[in-house]
C-alpha atoms as a PDB file:
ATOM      1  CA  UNK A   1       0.000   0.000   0.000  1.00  0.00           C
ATOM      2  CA  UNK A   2       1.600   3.268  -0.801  1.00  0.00           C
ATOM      3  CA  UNK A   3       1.644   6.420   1.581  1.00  0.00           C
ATOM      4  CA  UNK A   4      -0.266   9.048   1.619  1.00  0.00           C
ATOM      5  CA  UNK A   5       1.132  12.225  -0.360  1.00  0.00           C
ATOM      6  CA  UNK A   6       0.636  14.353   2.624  1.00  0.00           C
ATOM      7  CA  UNK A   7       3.345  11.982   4.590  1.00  0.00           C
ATOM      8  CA  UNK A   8       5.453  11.908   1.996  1.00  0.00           C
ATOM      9  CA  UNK A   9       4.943  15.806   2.258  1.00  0.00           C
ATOM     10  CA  UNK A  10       5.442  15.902   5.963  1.00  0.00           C
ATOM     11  CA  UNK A  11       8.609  13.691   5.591  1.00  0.00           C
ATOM     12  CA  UNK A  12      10.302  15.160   3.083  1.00  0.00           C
ATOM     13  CA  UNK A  13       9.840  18.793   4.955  1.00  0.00           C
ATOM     14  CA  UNK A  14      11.338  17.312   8.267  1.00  0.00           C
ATOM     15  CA  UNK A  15      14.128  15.360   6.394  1.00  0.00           C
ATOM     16  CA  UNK A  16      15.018  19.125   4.584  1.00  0.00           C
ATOM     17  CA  UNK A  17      14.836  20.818   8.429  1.00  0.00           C
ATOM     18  CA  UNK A  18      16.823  18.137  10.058  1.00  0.00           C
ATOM     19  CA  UNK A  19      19.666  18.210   7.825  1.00  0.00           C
ATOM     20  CA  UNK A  20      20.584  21.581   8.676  1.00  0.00           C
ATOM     21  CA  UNK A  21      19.411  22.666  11.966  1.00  0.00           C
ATOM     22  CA  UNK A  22      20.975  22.020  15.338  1.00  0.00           C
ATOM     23  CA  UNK A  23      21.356  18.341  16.606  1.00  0.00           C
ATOM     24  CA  UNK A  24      19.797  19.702  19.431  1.00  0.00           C
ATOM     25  CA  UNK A  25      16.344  20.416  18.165  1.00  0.00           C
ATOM     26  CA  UNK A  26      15.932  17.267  15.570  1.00  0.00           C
ATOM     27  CA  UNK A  27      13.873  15.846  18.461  1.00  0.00           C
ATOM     28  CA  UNK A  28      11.166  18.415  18.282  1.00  0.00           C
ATOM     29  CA  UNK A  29      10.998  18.157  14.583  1.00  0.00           C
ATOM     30  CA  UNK A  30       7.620  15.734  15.476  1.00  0.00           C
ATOM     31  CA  UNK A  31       5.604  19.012  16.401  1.00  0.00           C
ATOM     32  CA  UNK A  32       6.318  20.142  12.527  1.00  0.00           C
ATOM     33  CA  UNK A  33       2.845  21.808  11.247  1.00  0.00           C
ATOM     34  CA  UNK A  34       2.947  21.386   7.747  1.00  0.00           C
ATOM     35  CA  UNK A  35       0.229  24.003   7.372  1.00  0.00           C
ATOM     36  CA  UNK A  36       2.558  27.079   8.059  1.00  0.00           C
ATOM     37  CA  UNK A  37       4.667  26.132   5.307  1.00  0.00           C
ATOM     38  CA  UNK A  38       2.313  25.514   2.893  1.00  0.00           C
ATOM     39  CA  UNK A  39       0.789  29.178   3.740  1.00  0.00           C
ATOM     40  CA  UNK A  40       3.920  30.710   3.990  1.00  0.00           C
ATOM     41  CA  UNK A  41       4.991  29.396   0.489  1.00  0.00           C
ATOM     42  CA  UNK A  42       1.848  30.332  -1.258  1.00  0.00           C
ATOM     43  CA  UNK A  43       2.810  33.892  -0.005  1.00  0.00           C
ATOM     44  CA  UNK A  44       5.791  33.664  -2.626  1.00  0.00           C
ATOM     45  CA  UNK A  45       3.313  32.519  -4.862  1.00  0.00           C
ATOM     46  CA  UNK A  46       4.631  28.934  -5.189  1.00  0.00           C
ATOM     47  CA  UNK A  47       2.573  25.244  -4.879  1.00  0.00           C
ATOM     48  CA  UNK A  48       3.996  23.547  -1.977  1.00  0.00           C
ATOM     49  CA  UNK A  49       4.371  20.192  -2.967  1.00  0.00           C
ATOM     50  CA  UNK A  50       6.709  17.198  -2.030  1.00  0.00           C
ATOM     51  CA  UNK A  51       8.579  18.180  -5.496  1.00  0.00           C
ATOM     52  CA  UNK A  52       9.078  21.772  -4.254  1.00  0.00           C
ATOM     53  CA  UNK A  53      10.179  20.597  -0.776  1.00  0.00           C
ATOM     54  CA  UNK A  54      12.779  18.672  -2.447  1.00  0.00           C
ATOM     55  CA  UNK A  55      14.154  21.085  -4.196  1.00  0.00           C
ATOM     56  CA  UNK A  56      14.424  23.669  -1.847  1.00  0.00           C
ATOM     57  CA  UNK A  57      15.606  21.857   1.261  1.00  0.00           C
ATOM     58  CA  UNK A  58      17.845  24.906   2.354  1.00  0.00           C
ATOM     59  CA  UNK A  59      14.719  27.835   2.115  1.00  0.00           C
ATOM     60  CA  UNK A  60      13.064  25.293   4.520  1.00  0.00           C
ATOM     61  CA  UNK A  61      15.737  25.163   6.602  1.00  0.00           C
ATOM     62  CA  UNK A  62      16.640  28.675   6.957  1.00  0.00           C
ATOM     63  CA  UNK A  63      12.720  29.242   7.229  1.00  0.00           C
ATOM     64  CA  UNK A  64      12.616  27.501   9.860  1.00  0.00           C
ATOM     65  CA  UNK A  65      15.487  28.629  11.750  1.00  0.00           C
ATOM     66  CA  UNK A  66      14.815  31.920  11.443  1.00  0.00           C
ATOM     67  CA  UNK A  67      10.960  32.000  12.276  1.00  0.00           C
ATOM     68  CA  UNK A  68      10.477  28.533  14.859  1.00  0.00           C
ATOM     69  CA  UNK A  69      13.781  28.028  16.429  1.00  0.00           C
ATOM     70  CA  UNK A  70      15.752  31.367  16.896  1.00  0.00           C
ATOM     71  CA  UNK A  71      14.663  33.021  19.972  1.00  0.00           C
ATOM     72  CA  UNK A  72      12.476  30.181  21.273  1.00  0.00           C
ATOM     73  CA  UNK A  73      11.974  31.061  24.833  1.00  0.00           C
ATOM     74  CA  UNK A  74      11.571  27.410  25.831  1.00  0.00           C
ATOM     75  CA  UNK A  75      12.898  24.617  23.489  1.00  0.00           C
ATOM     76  CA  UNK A  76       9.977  21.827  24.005  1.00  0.00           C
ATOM     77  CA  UNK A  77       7.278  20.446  22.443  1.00  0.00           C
ATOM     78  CA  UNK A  78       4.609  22.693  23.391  1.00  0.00           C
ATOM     79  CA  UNK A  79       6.577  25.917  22.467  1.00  0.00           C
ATOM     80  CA  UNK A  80       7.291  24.617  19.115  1.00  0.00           C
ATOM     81  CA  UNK A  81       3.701  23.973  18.750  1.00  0.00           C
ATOM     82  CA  UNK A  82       2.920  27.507  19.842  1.00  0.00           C
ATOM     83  CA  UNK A  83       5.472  29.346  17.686  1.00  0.00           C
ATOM     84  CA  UNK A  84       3.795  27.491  14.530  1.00  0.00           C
ATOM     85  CA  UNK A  85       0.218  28.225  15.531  1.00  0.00           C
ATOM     86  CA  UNK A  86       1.420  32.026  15.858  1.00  0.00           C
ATOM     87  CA  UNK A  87       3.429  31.969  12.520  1.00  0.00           C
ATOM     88  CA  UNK A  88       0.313  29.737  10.658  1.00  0.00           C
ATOM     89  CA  UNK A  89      -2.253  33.042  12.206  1.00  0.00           C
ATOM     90  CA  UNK A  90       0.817  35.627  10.920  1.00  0.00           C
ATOM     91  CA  UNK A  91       0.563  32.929   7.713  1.00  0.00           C
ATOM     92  CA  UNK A  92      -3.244  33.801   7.429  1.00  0.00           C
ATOM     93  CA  UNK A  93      -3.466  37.337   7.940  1.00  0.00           C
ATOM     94  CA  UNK A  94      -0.712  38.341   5.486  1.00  0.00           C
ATOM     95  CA  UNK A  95      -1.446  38.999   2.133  1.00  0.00           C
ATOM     96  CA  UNK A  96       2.277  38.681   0.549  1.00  0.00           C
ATOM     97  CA  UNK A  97       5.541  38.004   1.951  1.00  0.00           C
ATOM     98  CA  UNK A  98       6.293  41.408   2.478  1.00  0.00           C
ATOM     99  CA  UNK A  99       3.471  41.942   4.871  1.00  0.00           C
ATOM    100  CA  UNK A 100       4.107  39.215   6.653  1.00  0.00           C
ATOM    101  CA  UNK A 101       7.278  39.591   7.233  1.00  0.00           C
ATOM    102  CA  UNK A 102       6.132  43.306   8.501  1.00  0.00           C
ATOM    103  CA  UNK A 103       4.082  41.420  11.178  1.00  0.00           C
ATOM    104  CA  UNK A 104       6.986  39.231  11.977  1.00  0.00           C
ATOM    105  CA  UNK A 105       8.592  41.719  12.921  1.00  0.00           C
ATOM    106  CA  UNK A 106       5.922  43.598  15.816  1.00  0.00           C
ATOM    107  CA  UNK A 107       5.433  40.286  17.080  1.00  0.00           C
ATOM    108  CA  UNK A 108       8.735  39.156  17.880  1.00  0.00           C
ATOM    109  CA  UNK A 109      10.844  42.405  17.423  1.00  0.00           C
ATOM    110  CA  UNK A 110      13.473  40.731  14.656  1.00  0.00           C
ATOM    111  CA  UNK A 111      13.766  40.848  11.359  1.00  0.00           C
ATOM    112  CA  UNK A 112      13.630  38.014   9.073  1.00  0.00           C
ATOM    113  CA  UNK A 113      16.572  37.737   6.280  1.00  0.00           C
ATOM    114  CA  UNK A 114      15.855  37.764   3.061  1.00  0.00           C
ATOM    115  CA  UNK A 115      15.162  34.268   1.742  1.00  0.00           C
ATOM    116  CA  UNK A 116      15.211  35.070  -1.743  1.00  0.00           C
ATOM    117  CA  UNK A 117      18.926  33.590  -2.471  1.00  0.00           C
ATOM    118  CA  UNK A 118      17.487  30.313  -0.315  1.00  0.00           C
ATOM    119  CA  UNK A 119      14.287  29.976  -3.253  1.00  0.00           C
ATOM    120  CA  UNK A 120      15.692  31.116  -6.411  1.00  0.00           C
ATOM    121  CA  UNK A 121      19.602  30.590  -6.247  1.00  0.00           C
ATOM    122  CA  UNK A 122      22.305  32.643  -8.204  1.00  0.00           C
ATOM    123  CA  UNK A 123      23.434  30.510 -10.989  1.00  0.00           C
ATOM    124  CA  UNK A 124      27.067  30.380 -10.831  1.00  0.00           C
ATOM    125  CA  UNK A 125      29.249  31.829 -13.679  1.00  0.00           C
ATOM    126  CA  UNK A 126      32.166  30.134 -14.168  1.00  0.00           C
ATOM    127  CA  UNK A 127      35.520  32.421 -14.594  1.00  0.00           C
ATOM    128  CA  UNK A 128      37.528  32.674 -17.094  1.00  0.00           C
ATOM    129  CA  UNK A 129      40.170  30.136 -16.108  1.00  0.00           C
ATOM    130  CA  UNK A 130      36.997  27.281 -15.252  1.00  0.00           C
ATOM    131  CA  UNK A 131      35.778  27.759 -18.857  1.00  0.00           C
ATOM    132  CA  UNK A 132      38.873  27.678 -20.818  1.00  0.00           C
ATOM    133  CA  UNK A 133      39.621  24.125 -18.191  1.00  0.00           C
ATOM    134  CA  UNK A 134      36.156  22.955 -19.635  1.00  0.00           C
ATOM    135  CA  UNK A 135      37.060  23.782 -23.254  1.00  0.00           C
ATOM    136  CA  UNK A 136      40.551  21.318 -22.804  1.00  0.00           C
ATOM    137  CA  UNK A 137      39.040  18.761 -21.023  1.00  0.00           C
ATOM    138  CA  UNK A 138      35.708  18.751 -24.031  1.00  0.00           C
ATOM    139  CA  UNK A 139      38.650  18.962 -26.560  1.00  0.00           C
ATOM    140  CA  UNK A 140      37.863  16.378 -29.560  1.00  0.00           C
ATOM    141  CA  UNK A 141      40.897  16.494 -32.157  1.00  0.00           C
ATOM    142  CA  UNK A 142      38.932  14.596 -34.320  1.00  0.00           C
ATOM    143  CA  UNK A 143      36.172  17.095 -34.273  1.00  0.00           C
ATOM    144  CA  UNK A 144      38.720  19.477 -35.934  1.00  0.00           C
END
């Protein structure tokens, strides 16, 4: 019997968060809402999706350190849960990312980074010397 999208979802989200955030926290990873981070990605007008999750695994993560774990008061169970209820309300209210990030900051006096590079990455140029190092090692003397 396969599994349910949604826990594929879920799975793929915590496996993304783990990977990257303190050792120290992986055990409260269980109190992961999944319905923050689908409202929060809609806000950058994207589909969250197990796909998506997959290929952003670092926006997640710094998401997630940023918003849940970075100035948590307490580090249990029941402030994680708390955090995400506030952030899934913030989530709600907020009609871009912009605005929410507005409310972010009244409610918990800090601004969040900009995400941005985390979503869409840079792609890398290569310089001068990497290109002419691709052209010898793609060199064909037969091709000539």
């Amino acid at each position: 019997m396969a599994a349910k999208p949604q826990t594929d979802l879920h799975f793929e989200l915590e496996r993304s968060i783990s990977r990257r955030v303190d050792s120290k926290l992986i055990p409260y990873q269980v109190s992961i809402s999944d319905d923050f981070y689908d409202r929060y990605t809609n806000l950058w007008n994207e589909k969250f999706s197990k796909d998506f999750v997959v290929k952003h695994r670092s926006f997640y993560a710094q998401l997630s350190k940023h918003c849940i774990y970075e100035n948590l008061e307490m580090m249990d169970k029941k402030a994680v849960a708390k955090r995400l209820a506030e952030l899934e309300a913030l989530a709600d209210i907020s009609e871009t990312k912009e605005e929410f990030n507005t409310f972010f900051k009244k409610k918990y006096n800090k601004e969040l980074p900009d995400l941005t590079e985390w979503l869409y990455p840079k792609k890398q140029e290569l310089s001068d010397f990497d290109k002419k190092l691709w052209t010898a090692m793609h060199y064909n003397p037969r091709g000539d």
